[in-house]
C-alpha atoms as a PDB file:
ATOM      1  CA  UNK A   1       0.000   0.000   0.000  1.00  0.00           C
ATOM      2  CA  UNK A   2       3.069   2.321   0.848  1.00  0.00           C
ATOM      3  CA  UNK A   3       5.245   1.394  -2.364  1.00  0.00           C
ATOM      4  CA  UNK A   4       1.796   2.372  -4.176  1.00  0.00           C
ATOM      5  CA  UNK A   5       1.026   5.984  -2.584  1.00  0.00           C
ATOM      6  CA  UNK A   6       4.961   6.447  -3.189  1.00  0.00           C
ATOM      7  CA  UNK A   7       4.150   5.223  -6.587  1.00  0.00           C
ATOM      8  CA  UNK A   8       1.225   7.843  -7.055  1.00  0.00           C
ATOM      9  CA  UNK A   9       3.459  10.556  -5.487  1.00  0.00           C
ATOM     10  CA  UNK A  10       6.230  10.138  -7.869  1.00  0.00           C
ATOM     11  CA  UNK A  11       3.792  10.408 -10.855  1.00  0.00           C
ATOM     12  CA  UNK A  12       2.625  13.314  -9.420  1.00  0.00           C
ATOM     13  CA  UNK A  13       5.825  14.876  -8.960  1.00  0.00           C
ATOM     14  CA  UNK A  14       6.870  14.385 -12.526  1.00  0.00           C
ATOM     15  CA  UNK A  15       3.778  15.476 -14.096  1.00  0.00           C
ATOM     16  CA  UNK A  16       4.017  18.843 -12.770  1.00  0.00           C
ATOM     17  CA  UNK A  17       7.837  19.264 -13.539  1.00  0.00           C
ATOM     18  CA  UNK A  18       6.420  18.650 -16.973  1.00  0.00           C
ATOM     19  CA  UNK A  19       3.855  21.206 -16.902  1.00  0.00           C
ATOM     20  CA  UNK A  20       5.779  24.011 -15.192  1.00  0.00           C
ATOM     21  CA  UNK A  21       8.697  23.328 -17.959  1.00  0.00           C
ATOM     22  CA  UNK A  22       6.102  23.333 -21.236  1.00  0.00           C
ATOM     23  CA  UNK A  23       4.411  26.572 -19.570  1.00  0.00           C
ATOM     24  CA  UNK A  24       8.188  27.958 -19.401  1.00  0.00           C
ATOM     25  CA  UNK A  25       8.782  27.513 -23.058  1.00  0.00           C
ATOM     26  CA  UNK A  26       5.487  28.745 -23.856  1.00  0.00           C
ATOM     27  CA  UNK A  27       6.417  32.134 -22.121  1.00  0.00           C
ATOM     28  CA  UNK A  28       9.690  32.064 -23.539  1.00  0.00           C
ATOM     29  CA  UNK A  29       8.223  31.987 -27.206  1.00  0.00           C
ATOM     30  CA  UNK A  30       6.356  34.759 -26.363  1.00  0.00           C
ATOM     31  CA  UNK A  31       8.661  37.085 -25.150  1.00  0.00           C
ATOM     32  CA  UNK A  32      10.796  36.711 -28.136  1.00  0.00           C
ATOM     33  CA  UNK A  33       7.688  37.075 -30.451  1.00  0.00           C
ATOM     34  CA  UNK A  34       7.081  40.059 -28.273  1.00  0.00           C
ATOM     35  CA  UNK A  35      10.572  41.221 -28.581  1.00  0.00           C
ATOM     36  CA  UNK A  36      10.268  44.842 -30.012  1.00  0.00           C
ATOM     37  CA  UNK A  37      11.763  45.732 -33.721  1.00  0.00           C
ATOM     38  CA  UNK A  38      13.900  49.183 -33.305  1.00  0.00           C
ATOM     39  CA  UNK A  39      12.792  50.256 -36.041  1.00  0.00           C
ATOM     40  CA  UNK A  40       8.966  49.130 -35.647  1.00  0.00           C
ATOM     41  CA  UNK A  41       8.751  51.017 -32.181  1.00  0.00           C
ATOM     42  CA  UNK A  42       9.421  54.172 -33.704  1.00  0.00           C
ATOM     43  CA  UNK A  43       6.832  56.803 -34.663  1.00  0.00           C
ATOM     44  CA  UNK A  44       5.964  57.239 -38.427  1.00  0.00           C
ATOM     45  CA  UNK A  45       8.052  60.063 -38.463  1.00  0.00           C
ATOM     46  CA  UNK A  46      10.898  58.692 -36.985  1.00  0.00           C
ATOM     47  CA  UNK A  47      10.802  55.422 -38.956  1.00  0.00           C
ATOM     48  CA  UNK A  48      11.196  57.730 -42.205  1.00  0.00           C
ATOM     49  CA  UNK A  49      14.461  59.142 -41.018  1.00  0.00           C
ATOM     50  CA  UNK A  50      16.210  56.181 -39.998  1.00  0.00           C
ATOM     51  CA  UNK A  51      14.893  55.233 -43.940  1.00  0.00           C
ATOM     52  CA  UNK A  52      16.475  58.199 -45.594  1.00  0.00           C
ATOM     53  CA  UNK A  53      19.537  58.174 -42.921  1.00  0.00           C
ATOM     54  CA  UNK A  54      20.346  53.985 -44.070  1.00  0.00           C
ATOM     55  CA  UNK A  55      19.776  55.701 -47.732  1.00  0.00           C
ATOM     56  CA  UNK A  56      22.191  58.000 -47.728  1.00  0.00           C
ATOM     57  CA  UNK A  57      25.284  55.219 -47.172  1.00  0.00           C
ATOM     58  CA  UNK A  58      23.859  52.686 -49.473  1.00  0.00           C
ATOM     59  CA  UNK A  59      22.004  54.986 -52.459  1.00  0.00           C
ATOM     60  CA  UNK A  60      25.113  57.671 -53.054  1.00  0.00           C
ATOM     61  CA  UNK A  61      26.680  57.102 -56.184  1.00  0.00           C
ATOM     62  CA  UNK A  62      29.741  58.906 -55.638  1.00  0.00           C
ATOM     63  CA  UNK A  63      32.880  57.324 -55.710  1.00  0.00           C
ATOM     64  CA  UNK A  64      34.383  56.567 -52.115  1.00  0.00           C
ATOM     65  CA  UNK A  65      38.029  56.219 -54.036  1.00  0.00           C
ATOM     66  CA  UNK A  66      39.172  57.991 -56.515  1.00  0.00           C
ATOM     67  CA  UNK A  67      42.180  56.571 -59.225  1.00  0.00           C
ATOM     68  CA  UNK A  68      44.871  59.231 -60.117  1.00  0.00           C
ATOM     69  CA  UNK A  69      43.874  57.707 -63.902  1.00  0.00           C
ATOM     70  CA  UNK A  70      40.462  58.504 -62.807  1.00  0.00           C
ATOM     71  CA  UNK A  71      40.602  61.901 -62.167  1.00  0.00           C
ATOM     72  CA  UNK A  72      39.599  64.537 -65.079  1.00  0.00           C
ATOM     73  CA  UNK A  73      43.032  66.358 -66.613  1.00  0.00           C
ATOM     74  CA  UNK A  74      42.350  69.917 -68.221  1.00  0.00           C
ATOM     75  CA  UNK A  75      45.356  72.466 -69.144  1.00  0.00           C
ATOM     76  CA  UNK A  76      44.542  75.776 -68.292  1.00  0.00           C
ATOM     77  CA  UNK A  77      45.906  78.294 -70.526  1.00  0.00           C
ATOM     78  CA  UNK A  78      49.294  76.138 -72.188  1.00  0.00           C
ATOM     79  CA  UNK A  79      51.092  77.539 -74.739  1.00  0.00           C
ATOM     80  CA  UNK A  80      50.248  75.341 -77.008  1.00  0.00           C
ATOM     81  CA  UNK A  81      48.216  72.088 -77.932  1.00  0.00           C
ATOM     82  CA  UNK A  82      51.648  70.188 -77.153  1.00  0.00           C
ATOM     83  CA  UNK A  83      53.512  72.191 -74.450  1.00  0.00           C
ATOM     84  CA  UNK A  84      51.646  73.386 -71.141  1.00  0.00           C
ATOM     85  CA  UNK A  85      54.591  76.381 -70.712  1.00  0.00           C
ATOM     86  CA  UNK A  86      53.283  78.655 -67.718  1.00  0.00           C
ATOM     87  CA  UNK A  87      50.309  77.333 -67.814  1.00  0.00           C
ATOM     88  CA  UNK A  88      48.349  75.012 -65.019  1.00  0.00           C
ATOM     89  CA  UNK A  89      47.687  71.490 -65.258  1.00  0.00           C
ATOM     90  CA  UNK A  90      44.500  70.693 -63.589  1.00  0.00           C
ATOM     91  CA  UNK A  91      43.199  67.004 -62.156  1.00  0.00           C
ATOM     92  CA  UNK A  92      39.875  67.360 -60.770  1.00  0.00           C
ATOM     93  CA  UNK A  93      38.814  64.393 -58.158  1.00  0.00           C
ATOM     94  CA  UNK A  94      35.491  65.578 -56.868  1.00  0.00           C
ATOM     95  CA  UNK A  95      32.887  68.236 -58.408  1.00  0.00           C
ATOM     96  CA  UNK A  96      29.290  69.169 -58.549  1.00  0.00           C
ATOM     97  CA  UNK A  97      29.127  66.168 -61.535  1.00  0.00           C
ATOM     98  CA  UNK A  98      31.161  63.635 -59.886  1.00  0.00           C
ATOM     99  CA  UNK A  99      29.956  63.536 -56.744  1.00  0.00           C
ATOM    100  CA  UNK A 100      26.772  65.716 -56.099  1.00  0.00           C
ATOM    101  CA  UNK A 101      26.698  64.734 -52.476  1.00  0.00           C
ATOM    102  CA  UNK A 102      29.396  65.783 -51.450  1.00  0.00           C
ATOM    103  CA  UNK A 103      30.132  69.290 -49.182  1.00  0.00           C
ATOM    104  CA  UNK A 104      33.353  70.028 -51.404  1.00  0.00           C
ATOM    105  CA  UNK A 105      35.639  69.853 -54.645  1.00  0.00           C
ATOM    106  CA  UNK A 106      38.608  68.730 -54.776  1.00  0.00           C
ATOM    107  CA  UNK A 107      41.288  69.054 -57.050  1.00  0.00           C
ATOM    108  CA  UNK A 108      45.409  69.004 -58.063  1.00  0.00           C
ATOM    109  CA  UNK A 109      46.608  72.120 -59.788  1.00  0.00           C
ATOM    110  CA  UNK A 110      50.158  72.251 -61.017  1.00  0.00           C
ATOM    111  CA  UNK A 111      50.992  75.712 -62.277  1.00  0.00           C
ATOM    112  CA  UNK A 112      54.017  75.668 -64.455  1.00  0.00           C
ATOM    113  CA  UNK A 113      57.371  78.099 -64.314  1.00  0.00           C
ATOM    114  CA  UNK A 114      56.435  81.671 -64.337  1.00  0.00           C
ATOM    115  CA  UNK A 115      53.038  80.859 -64.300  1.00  0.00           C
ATOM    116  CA  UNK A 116      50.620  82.991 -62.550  1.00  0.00           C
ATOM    117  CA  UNK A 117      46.516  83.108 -62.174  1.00  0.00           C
ATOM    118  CA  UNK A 118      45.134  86.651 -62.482  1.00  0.00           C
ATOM    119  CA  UNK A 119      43.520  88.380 -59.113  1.00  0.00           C
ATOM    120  CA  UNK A 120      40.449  87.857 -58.438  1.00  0.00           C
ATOM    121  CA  UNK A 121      37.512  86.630 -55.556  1.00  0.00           C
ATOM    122  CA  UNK A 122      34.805  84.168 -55.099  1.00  0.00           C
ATOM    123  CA  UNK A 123      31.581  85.634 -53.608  1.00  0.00           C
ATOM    124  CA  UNK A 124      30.208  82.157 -52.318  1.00  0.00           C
ATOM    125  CA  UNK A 125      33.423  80.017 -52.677  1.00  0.00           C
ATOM    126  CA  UNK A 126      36.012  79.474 -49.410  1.00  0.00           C
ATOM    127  CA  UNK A 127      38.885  77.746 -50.362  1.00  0.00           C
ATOM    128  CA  UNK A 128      41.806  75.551 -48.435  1.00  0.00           C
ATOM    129  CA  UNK A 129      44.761  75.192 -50.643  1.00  0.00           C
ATOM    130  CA  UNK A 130      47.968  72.571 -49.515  1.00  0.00           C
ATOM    131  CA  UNK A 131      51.331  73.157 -51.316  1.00  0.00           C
ATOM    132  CA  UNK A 132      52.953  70.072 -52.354  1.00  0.00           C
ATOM    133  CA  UNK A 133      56.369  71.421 -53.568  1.00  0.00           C
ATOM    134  CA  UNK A 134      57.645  73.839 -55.853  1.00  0.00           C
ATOM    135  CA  UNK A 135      58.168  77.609 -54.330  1.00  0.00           C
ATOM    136  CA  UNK A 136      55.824  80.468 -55.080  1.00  0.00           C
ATOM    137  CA  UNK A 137      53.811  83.947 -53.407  1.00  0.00           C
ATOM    138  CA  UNK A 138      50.340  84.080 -52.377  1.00  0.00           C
ATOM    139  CA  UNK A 139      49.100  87.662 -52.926  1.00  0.00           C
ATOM    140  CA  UNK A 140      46.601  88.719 -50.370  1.00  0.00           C
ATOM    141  CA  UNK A 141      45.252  91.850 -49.142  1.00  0.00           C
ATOM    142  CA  UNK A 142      44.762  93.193 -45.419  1.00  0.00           C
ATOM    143  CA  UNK A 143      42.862  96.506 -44.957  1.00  0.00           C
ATOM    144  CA  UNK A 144      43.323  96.877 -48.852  1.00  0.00           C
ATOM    145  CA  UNK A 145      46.950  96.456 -48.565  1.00  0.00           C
ATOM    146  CA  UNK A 146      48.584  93.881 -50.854  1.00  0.00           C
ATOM    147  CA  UNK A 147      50.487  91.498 -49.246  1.00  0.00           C
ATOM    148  CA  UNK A 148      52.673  88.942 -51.082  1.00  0.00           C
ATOM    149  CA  UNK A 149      53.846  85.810 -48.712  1.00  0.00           C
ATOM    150  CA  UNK A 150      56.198  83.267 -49.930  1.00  0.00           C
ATOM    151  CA  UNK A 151      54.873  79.576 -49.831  1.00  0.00           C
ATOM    152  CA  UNK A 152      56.340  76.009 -50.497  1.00  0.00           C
ATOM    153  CA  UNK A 153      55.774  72.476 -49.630  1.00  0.00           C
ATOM    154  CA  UNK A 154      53.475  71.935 -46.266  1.00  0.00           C
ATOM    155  CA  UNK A 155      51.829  75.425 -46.231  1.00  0.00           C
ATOM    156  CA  UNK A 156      48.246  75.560 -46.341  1.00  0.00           C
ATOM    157  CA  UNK A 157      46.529  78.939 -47.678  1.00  0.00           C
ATOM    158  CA  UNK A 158      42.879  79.217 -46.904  1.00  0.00           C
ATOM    159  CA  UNK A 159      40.579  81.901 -49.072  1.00  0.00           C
ATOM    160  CA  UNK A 160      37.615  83.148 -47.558  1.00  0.00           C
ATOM    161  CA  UNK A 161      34.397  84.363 -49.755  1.00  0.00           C
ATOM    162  CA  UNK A 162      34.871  87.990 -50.911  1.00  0.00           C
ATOM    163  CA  UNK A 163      38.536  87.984 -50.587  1.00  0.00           C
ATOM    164  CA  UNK A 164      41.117  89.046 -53.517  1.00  0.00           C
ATOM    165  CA  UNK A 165      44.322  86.981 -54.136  1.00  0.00           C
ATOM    166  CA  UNK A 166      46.540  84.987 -56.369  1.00  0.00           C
ATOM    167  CA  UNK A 167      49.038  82.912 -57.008  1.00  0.00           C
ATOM    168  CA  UNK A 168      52.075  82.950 -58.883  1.00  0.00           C
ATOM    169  CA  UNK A 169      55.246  80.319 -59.526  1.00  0.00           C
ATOM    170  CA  UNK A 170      58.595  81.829 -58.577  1.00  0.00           C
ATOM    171  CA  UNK A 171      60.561  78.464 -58.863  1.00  0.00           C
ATOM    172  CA  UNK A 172      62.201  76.500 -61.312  1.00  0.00           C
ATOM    173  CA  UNK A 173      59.950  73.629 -61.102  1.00  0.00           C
ATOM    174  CA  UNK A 174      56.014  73.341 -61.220  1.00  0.00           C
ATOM    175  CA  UNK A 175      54.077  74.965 -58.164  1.00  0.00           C
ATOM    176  CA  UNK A 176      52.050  72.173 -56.947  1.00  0.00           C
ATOM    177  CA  UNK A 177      49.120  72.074 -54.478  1.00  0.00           C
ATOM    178  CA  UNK A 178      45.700  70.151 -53.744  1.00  0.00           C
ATOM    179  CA  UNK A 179      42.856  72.329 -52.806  1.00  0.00           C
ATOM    180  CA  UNK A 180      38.874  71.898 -52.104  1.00  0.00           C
ATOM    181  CA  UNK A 181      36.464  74.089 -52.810  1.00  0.00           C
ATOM    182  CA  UNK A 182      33.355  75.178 -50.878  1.00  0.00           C
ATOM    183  CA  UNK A 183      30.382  74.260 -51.246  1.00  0.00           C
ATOM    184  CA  UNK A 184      30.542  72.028 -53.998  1.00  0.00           C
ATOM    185  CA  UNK A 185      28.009  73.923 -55.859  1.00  0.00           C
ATOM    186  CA  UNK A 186      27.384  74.011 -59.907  1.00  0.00           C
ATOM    187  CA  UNK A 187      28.368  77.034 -61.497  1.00  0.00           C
ATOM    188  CA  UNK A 188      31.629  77.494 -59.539  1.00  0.00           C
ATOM    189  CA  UNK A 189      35.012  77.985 -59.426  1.00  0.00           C
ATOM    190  CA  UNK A 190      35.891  74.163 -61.199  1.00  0.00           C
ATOM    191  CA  UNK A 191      33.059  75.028 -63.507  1.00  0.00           C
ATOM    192  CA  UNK A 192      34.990  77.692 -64.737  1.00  0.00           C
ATOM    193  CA  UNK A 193      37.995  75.680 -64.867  1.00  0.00           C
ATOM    194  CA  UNK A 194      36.326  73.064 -66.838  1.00  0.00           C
ATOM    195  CA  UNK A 195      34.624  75.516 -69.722  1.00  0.00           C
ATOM    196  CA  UNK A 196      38.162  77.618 -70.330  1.00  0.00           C
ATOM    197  CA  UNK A 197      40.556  74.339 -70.466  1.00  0.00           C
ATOM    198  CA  UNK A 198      41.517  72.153 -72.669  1.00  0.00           C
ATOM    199  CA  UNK A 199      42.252  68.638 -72.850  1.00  0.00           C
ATOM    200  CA  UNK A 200      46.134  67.889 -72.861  1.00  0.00           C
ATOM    201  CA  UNK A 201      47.358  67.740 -76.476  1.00  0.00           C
ATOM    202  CA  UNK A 202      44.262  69.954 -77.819  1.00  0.00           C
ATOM    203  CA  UNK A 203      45.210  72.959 -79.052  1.00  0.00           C
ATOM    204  CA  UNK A 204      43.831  75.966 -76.850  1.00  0.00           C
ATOM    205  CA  UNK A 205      41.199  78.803 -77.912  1.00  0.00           C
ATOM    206  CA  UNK A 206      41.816  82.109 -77.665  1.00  0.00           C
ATOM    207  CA  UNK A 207      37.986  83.170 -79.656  1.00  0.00           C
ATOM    208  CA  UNK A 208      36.895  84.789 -76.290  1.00  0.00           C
ATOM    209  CA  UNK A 209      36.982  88.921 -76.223  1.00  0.00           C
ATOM    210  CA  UNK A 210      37.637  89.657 -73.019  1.00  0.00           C
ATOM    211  CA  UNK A 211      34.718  91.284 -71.881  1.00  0.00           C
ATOM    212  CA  UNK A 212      33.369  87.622 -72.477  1.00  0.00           C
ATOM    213  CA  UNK A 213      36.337  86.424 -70.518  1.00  0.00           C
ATOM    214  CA  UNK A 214      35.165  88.464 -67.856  1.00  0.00           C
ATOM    215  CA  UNK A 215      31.753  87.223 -67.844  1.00  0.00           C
ATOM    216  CA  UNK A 216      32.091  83.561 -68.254  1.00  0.00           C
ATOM    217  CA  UNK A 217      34.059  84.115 -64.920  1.00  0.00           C
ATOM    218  CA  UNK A 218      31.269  85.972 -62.949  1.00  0.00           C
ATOM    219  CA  UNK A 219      28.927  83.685 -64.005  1.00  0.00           C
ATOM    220  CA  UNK A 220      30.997  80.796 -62.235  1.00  0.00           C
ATOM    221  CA  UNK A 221      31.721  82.665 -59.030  1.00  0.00           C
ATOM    222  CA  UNK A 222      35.239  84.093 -60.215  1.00  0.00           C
ATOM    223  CA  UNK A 223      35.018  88.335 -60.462  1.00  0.00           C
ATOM    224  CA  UNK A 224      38.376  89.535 -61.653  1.00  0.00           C
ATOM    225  CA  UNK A 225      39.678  92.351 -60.171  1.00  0.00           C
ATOM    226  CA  UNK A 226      40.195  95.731 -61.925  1.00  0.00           C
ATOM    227  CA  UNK A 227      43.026  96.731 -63.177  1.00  0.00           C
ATOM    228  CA  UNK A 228      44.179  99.862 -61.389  1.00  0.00           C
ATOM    229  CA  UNK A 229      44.758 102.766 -64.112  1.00  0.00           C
ATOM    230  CA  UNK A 230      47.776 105.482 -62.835  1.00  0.00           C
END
């Protein structure tokens, strides 16, 4: 009679473990059914900007790296369709075509012995220039006082919007320097760049008056600066 209440006990027992462990799995499939998406807890408002924000990495087109053989190459005013001379060899990396997301341009300008770019401003455009090698002055102005400082490899020139200055190539070797433009907008300073170049090898055109110089510079955010008459 004992061995069969023990019996009844034991079945008891181990019936009940059973239960309590099937009731914990149940709860445990639950919670991870409830388990709250990040994304699905957020209001309607916020769900569309963590959309656009994930869109922004993975719908860009821009390039992330840019090739040296990649990079657009323009001569800007040579001598001639096959010798460069004074002028500047331009390799633009990033611009309003390339990549249209981006905050800035960013190009390589070589400018060659004796070479020099007229003064002039941008009214929207800051610039950041780094000099690579060669020597050469920076003209500048301070309380409408022209300044000319000498610069060389590892100086860095920046150009804020409205202010007149130049460059010119005192060396005997090309004046090189990377520089990025701000904002990367259409109808700016590499704009410019892009419509009065040539391709290397092509000979250069010299149709423009230059009252139409003048313009086609204004219109991309480059005013020259008058020439002072004595």
């Amino acid at each position: 009679m004992l061995k069969e209440k023990n019996l009844k006990l034991m079945k008891l027992a181990a019936l009940t473990l059973l239960f309590t462990m099937v009731q914990g799995c149940g709860e445990n499939g639950d919670k991870s059914e409830k388990k709250e998406d990040p994304i699905a807890a957020l209001s309607p408002d916020e769900k569309e900007e963590s959309h656009s924000h994930d869109n922004i990495t993975h719908s860009n087109p821009s390039k992330r790296i840019v090739k040296p053989e990649e990079a657009r190459q323009l001569w800007i005013f040579p001598e001639s369709a096959d010798k460069l001379g004074s002028g500047g060899l331009l390799q633009i990396y990033m611009d309003p075509e390339s990549h249209p997301d981006a905050s800035s341009g960013f190009s390589k300008y070589e400018l060659g012995v004796g070479g020099a770019l007229p003064e002039h401003k941008h009214n929207k455009t800051e610039e950041i220039a780094y000099f690579l090698s060669g020597t050469g002055i920076v003209i500048s102005y301070e309380n409408d006082e022209r300044k000319e400082t000498v610069v060389k490899e590892g100086y860095v020139w920046y150009t804020a919007p409205g202010e007149w200055h130049s460059f010119q190539n005192t060396g005997n070797e090309p004046l090189k320097l990377v520089f990025a433009t701000v904002p990367n907008a259409k109808h700016g300073l590499l704009d410019f760049f892009k419509k009065v170049g040539v391709a290397p090898g092509k000979e250069p055109s010299n149709a423009m008056s230059a009252e139409e110089f003048a313009k086609l510079a204004s219109d991309n955010d480059l005013i020259l600066k008058p020439a002072e008459i004595d």
